[in-house]
N, C-alpha and C. Protein backbone atom coordinates (compact mmCIF):
# COMPACT_ATOMS: atom_id res chain seq x y z
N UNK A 1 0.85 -1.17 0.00
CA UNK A 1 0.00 0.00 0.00
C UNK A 1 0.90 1.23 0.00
N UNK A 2 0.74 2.05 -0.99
CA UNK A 2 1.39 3.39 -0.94
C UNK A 2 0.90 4.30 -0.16
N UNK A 3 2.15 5.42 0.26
CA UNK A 3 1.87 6.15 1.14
C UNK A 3 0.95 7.18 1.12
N UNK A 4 0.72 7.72 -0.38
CA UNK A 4 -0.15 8.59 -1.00
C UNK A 4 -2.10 8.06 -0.61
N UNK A 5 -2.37 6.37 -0.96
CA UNK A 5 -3.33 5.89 -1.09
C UNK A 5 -3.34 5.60 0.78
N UNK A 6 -2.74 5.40 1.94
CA UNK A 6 -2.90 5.71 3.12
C UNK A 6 -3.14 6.95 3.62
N UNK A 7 -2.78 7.95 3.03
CA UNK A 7 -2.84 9.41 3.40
C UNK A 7 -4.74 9.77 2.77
N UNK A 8 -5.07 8.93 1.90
CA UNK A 8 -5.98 9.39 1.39
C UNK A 8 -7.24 8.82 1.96
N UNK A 9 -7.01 7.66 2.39
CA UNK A 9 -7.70 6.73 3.49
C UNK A 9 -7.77 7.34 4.52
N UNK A 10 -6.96 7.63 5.00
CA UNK A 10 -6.89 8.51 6.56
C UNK A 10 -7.76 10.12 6.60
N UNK A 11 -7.61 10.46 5.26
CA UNK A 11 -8.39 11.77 5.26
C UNK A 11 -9.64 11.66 5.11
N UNK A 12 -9.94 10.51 4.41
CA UNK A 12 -11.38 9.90 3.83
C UNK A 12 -12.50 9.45 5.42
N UNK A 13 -11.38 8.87 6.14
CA UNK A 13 -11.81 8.46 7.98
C UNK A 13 -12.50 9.52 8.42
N UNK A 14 -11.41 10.82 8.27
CA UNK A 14 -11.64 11.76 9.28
C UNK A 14 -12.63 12.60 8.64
N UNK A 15 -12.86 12.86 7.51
CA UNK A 15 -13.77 13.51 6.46
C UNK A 15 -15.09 12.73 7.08
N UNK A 16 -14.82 11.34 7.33
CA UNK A 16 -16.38 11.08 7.40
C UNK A 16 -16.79 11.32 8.79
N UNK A 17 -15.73 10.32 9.45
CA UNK A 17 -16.11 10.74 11.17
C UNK A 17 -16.68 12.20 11.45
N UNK A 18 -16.10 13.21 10.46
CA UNK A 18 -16.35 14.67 10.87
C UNK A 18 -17.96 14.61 10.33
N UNK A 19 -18.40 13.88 9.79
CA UNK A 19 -20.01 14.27 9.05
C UNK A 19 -20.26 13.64 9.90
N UNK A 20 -19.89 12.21 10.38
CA UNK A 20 -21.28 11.73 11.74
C UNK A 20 -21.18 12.31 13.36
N UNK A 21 -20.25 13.23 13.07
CA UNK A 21 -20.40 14.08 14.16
C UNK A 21 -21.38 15.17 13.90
N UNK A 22 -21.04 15.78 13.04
CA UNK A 22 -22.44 16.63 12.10
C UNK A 22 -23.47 16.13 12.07
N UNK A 23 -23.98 15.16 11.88
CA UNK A 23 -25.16 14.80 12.52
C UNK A 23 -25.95 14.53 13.04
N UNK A 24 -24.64 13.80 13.73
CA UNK A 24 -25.07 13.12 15.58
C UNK A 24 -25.73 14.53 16.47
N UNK A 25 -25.23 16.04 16.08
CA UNK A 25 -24.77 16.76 16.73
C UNK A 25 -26.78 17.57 15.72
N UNK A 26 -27.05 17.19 14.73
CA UNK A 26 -28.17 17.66 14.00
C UNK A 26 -29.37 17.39 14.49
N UNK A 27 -28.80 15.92 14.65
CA UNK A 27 -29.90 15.07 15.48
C UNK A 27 -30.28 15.23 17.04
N UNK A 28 -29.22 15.73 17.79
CA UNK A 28 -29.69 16.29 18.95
C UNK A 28 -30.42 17.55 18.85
N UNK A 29 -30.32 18.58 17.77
CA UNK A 29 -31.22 19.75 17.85
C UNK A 29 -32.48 19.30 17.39
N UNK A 30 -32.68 18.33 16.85
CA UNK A 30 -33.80 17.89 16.05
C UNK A 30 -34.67 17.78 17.59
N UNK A 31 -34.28 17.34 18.08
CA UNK A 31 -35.09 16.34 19.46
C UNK A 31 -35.01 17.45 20.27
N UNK A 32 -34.27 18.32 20.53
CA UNK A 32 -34.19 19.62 21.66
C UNK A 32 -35.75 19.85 21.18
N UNK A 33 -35.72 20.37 19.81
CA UNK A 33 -37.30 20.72 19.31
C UNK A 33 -38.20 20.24 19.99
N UNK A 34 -38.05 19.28 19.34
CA UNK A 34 -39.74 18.20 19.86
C UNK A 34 -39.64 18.26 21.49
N UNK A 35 -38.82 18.12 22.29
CA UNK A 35 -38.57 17.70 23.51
C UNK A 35 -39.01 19.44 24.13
N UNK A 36 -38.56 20.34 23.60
CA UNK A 36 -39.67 21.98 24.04
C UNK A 36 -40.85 22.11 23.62
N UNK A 37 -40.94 21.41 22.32
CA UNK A 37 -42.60 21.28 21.59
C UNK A 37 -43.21 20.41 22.70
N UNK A 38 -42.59 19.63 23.34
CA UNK A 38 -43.82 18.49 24.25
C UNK A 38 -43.86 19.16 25.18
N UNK A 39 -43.02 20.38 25.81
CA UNK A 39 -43.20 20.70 27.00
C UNK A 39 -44.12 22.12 26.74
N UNK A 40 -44.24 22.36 26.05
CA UNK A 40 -45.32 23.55 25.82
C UNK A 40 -46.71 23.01 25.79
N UNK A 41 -46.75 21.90 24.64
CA UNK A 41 -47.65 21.06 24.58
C UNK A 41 -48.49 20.34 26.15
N UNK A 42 -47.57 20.49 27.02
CA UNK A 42 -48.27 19.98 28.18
C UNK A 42 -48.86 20.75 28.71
N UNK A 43 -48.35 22.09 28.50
CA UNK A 43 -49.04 23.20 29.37
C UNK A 43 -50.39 24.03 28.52
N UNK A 44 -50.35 23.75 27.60
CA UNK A 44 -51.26 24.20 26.12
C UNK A 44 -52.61 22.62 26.83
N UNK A 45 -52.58 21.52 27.33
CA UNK A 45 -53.17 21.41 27.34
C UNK A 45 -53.74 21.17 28.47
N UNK A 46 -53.27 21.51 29.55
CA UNK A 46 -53.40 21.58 30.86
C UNK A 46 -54.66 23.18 31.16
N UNK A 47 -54.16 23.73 29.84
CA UNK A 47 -54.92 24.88 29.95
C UNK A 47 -56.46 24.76 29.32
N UNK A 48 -56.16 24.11 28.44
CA UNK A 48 -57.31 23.47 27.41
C UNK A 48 -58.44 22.77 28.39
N UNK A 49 -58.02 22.18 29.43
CA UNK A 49 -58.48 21.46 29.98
C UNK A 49 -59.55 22.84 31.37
N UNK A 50 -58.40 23.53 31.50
CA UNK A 50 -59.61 24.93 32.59
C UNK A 50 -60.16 25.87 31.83
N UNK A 51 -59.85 26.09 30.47
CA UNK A 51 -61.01 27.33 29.89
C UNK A 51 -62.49 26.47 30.09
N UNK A 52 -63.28 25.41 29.76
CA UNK A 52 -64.03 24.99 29.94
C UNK A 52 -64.81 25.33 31.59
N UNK A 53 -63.97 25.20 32.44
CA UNK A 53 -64.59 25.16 33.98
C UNK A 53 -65.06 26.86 34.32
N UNK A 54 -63.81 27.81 33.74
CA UNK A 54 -63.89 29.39 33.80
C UNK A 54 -65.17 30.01 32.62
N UNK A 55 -65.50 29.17 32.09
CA UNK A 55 -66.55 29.71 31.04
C UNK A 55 -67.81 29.59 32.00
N UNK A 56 -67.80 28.21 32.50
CA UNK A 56 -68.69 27.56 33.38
C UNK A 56 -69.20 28.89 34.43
N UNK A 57 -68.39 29.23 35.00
CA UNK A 57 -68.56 29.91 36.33
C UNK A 57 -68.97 31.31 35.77
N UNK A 58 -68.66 31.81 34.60
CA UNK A 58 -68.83 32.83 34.14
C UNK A 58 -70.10 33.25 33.70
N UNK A 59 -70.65 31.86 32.80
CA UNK A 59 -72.09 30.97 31.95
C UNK A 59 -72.99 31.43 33.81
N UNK A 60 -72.54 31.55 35.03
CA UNK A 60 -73.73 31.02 35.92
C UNK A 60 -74.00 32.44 36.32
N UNK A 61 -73.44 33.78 35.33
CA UNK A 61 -74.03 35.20 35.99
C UNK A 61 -74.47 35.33 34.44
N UNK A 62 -75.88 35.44 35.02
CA UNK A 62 -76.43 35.22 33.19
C UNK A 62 -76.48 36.89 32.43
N UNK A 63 -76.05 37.98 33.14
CA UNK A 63 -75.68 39.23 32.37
C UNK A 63 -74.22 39.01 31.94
N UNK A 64 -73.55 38.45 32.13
CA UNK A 64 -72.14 38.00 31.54
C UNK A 64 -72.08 38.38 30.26
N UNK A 65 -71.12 38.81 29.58
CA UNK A 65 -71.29 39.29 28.27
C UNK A 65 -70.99 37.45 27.46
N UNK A 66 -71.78 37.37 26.82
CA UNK A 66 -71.78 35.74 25.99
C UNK A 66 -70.84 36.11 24.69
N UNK A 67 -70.66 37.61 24.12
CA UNK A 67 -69.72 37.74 23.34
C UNK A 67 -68.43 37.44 23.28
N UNK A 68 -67.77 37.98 25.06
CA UNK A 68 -66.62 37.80 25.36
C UNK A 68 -66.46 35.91 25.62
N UNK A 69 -67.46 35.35 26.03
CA UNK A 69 -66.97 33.94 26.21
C UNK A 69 -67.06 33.20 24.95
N UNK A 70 -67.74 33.81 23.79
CA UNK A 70 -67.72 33.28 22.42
C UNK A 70 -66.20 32.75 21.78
N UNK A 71 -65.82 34.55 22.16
CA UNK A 71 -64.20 34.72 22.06
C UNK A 71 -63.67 33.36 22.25
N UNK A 72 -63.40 33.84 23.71
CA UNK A 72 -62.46 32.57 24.30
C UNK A 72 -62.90 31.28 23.89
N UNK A 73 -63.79 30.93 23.63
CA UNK A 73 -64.29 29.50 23.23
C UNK A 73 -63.56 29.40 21.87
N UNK A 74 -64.19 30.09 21.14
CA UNK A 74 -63.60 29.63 19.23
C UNK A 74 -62.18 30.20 19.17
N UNK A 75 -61.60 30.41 20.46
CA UNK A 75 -59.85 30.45 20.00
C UNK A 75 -59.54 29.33 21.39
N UNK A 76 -59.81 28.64 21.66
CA UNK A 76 -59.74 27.87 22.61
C UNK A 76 -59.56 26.77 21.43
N UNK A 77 -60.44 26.69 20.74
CA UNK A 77 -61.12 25.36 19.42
C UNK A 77 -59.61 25.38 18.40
N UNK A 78 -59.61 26.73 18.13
CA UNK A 78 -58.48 27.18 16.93
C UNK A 78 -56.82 26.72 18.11
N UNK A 79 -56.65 26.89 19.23
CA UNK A 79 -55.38 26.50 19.53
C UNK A 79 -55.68 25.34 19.89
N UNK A 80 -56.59 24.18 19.89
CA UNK A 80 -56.40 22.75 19.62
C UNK A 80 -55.85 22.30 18.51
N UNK A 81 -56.90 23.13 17.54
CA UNK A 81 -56.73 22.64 16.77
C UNK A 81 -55.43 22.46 15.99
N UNK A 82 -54.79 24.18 16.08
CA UNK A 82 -53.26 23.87 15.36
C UNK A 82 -52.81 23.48 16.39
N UNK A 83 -52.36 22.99 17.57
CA UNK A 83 -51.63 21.75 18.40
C UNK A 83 -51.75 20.63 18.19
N UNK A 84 -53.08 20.10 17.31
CA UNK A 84 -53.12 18.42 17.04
C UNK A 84 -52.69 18.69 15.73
N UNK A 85 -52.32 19.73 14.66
CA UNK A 85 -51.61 19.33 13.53
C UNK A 85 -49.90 20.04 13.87
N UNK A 86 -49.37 20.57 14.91
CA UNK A 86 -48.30 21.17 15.16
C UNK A 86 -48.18 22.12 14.36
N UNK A 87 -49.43 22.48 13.87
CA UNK A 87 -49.21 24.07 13.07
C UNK A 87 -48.71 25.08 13.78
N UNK A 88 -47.37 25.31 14.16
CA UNK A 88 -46.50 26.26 14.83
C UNK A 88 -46.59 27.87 14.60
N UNK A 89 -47.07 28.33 13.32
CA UNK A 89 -47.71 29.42 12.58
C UNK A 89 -48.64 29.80 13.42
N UNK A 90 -50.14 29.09 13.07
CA UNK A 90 -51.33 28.63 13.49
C UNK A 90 -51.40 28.72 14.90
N UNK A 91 -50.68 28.02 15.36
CA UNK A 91 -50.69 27.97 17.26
C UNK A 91 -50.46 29.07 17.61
N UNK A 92 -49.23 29.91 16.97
CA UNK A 92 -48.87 31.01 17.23
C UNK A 92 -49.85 32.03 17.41
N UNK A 93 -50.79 32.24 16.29
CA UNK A 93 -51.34 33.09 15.76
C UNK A 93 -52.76 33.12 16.72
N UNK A 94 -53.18 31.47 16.83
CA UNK A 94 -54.49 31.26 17.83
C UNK A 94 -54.23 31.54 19.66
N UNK A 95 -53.18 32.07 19.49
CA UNK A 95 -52.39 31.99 21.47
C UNK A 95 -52.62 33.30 21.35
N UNK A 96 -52.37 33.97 19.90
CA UNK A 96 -52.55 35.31 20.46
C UNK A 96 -54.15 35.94 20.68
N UNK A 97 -54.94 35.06 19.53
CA UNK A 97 -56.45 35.59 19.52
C UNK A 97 -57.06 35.05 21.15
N UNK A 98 -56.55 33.68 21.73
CA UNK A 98 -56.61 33.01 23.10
C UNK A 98 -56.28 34.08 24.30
N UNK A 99 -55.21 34.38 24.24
CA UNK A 99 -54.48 35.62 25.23
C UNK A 99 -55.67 36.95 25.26
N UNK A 100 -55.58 37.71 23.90
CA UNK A 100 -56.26 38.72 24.32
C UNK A 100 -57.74 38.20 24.35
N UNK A 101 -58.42 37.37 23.91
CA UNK A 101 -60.04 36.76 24.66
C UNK A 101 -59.52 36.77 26.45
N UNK A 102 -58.52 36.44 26.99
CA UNK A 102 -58.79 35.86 28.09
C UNK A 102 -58.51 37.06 28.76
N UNK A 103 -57.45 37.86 28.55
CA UNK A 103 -57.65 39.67 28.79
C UNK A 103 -59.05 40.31 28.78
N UNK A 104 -59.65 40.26 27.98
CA UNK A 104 -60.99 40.44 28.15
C UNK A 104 -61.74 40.26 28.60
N UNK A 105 -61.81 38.87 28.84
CA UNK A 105 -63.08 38.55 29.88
C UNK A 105 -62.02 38.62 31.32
N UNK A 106 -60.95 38.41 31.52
CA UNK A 106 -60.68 39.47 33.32
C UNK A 106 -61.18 40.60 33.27
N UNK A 107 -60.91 41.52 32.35
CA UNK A 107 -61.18 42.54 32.58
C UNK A 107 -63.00 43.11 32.65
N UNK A 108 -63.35 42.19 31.57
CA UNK A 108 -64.97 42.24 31.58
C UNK A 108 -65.41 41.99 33.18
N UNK A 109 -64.60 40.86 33.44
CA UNK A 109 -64.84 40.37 35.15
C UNK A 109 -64.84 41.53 36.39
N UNK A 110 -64.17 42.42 36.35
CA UNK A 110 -64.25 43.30 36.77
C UNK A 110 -65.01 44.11 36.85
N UNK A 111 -66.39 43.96 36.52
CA UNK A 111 -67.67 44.90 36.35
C UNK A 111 -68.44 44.14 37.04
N UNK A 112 -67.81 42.78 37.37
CA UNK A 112 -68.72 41.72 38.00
C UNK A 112 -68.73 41.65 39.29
N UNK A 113 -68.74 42.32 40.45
CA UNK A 113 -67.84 42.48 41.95
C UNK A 113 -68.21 40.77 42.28
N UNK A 114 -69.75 39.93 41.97
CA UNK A 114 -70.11 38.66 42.56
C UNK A 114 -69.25 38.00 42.23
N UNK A 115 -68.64 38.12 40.58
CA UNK A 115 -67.90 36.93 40.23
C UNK A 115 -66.19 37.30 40.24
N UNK A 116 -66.47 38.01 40.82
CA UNK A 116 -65.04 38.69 41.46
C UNK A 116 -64.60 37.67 42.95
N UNK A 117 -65.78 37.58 43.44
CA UNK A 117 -66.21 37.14 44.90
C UNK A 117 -65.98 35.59 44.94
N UNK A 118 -66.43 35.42 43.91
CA UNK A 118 -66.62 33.82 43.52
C UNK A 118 -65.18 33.15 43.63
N UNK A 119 -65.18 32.17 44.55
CA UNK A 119 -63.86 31.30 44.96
C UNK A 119 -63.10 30.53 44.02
N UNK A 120 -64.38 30.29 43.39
CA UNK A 120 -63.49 29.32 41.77
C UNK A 120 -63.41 30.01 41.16
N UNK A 121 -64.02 30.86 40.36
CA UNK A 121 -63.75 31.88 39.69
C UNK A 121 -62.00 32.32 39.84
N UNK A 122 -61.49 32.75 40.69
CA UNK A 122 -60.71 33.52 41.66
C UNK A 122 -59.74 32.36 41.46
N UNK A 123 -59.73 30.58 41.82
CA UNK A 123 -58.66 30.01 41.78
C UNK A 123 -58.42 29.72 39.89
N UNK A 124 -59.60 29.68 39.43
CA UNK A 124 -59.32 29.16 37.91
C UNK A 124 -58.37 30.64 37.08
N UNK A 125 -58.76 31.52 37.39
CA UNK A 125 -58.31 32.95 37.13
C UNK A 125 -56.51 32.71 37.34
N UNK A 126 -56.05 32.87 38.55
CA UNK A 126 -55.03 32.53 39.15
C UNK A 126 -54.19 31.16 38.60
N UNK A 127 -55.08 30.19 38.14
CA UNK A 127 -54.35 29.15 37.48
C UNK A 127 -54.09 28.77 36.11
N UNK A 128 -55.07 29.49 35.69
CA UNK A 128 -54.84 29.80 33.86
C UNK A 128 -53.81 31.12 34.07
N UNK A 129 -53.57 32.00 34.73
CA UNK A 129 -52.77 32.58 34.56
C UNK A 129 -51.30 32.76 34.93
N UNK A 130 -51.38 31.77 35.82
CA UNK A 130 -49.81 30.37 36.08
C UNK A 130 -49.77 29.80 34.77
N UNK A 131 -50.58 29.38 34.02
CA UNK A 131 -50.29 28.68 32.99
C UNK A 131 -49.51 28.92 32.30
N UNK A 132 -50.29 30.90 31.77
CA UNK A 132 -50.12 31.49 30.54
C UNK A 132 -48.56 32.06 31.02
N UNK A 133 -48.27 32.30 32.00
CA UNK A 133 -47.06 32.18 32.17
C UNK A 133 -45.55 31.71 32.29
N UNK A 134 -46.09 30.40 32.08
CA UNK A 134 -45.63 29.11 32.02
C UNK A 134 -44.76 29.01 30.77
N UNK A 135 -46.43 29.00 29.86
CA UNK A 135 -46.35 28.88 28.56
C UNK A 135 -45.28 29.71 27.82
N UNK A 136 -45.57 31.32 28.67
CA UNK A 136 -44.17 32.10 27.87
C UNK A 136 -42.87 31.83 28.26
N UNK A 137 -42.65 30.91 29.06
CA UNK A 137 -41.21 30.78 29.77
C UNK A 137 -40.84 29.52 28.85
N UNK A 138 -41.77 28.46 28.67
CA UNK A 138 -40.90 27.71 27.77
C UNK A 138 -41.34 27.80 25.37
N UNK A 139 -41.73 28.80 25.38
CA UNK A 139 -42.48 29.34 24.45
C UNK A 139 -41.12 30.03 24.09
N UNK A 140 -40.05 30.19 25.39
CA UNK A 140 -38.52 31.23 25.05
C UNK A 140 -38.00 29.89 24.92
N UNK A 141 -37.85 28.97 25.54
CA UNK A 141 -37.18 27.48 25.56
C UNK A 141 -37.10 27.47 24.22
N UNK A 142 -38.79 27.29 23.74
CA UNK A 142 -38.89 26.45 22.27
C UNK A 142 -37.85 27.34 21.40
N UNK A 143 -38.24 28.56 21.32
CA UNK A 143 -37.72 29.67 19.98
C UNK A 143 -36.17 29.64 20.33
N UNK A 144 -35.42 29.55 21.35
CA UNK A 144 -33.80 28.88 21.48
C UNK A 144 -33.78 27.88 20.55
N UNK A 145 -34.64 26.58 21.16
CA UNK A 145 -34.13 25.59 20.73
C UNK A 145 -34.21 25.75 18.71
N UNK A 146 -34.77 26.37 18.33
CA UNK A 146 -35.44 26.20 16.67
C UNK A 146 -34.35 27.38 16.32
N UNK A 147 -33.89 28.58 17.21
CA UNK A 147 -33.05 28.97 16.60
C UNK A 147 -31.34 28.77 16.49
N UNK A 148 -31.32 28.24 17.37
CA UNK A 148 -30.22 27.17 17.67
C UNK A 148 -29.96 26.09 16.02
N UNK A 149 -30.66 25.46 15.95
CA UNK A 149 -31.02 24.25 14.77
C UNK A 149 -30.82 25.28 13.71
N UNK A 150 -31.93 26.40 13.65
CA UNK A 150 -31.88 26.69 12.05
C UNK A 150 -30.53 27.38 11.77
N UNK A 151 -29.88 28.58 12.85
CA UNK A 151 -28.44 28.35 12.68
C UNK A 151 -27.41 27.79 12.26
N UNK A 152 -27.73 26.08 13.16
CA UNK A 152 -26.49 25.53 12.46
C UNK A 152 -26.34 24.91 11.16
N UNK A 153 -28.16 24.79 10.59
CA UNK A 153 -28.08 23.97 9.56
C UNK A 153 -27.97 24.93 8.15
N UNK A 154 -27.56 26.46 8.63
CA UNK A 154 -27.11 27.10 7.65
C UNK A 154 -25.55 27.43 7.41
N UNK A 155 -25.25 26.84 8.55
CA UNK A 155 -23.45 26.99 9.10
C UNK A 155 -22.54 26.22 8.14
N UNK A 156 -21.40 26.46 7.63
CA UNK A 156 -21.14 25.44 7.08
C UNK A 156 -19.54 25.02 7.82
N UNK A 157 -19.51 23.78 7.91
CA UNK A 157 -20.15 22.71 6.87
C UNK A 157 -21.22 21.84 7.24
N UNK A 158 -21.80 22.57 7.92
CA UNK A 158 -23.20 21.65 8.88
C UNK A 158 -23.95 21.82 7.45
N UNK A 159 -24.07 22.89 7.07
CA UNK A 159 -25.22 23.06 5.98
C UNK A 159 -25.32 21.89 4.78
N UNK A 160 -24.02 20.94 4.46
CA UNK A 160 -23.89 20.13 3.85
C UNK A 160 -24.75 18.91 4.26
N UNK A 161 -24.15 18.73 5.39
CA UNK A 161 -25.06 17.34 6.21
C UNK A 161 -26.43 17.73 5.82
N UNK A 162 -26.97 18.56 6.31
CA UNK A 162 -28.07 19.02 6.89
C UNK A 162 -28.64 19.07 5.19
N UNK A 163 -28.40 19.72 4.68
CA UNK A 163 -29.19 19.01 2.88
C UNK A 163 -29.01 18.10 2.72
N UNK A 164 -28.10 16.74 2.35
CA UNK A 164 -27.73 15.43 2.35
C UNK A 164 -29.44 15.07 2.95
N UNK A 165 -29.49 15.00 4.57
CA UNK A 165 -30.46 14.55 4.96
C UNK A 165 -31.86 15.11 5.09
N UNK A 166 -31.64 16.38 4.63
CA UNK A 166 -33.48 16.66 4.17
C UNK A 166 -33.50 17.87 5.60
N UNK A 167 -32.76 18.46 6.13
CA UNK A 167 -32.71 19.40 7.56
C UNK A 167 -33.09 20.44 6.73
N UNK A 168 -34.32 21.21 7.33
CA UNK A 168 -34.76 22.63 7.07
C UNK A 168 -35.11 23.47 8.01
N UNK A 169 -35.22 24.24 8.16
CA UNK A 169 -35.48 25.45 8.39
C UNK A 169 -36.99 24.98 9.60
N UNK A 170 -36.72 25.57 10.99
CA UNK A 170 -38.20 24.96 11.61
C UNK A 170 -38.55 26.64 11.70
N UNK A 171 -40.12 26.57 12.10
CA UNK A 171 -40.62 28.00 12.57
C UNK A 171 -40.80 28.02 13.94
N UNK A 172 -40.37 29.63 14.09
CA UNK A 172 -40.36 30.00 15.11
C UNK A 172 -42.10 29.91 16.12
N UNK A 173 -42.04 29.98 17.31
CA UNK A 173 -43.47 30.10 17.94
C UNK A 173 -43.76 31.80 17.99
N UNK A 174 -44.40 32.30 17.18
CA UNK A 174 -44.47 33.94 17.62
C UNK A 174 -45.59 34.12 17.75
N UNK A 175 -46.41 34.66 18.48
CA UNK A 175 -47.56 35.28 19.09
C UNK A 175 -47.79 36.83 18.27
N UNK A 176 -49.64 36.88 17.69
CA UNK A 176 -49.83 38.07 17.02
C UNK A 176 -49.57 39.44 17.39
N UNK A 177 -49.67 40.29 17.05
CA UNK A 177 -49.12 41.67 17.57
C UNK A 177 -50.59 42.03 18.28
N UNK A 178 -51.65 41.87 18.54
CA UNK A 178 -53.17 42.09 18.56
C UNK A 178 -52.67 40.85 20.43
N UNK A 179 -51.97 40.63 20.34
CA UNK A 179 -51.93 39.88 21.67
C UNK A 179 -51.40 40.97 22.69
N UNK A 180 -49.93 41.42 22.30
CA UNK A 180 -49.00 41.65 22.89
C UNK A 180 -49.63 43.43 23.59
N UNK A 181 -51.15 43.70 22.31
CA UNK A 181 -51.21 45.23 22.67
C UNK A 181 -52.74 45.00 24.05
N UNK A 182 -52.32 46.16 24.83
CA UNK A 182 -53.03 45.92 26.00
C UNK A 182 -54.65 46.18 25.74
N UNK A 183 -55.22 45.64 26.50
CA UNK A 183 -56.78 45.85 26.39
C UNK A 183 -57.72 46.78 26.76
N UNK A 184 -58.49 47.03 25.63
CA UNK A 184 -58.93 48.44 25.76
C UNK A 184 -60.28 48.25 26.30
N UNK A 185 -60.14 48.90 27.63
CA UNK A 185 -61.27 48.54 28.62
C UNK A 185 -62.57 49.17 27.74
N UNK A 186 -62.05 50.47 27.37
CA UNK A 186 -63.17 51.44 27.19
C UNK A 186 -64.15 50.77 25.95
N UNK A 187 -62.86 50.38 25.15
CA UNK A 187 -64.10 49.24 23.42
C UNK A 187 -64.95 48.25 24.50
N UNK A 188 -64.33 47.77 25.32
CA UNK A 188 -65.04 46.50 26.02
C UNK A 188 -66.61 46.83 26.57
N UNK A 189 -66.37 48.27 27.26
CA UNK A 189 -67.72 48.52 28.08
C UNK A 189 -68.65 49.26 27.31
N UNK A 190 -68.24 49.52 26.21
CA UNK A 190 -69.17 50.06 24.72
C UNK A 190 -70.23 49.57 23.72
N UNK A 191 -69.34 48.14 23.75
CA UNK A 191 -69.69 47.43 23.18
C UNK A 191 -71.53 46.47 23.22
């Protein structure tokens, strides 16, 4: 064996070893994903699970505005729904129409002194809003972990691996701008 055709073997080793490190290393961001996607996912439905009980208590002061719980209901429906297809867009977009419904009816609540008074009312309030807080703490998890990945799989020479095996680009979780702006008491009591 010539020394030329060993030298070329040896580079050919390390050339490859260096790609299944590249991917070994692809494949852990792959799973960081999913592994923040499941942990949002738990709290997305932990929540899913108390808008139902807070509608309830709300449904039993029958001047309640039924508009504002309309809200929260058909974006309650819409962030199932993009969570059982992982529409990350979609989820995004329904957390924000979810958020400001649920701004609304606190604040609608506030005209209510009884259901102000009301004990469940008061713990479900307090625990959807542990949630929603929750949710934004690992909602920062997720958008690390996806920007982390889409980084490297534009890096090179990661970017090589990462086409070879089909690695693209994930989306970010972003929440609508109609979320983030505060609630306008005064449209609410107009209405």
């Amino acid at each position: 064996m010539s020394v030329s055709l060993i030298v070329f073997l040896a580079i050919a080793i390390a050339v490859l070893a260096y790609a299944v490190v590249i991917y070994n290393n692809l494949v852990r961001l792959k799973h960081n994903i999913a592994k923040a996607w499941a942990n949002i996912d738990v709290l997305l439905k932990q929540r899913h699970d108390e808008l139902p009980k807070l509608v309830e208590v709300c449904r039993q002061y029958k001047q309640f505005e039924e508009t504002t719980l309309s809200r929260v209901i058909e974006a309650r429906s819409k962030v199932s729904d993009a969570r059982a297809r992982r529409d990350v867009p979609a989820l995004g977009e329904a957390e924000g129409m979810l958020r400001m419904g649920l701004g609304q009816l606190f604040a609608v609540a506030e005209a209510y002194p009884e259901l102000k008074a009301n004990e469940h009312f008061m713990q479900l309030q307090t625990r959807i809003s542990s949630l929603e807080n929750a949710i934004a703490d690992r909602r920062e998890m997720y958008n690390e972990s996806v920007n982390v990945h889409n980084v490297r799989i534009e890096q090179f020479p990661d970017v090589i691996v990462a086409r070879m095996f089909g690695y693209s680009e994930k989306p970010l979780l972003e929440f609508s701008t109609a979320e983030k702006a505060d609630v306008d008491l005064k449209a609410l009591f107009n209405d």
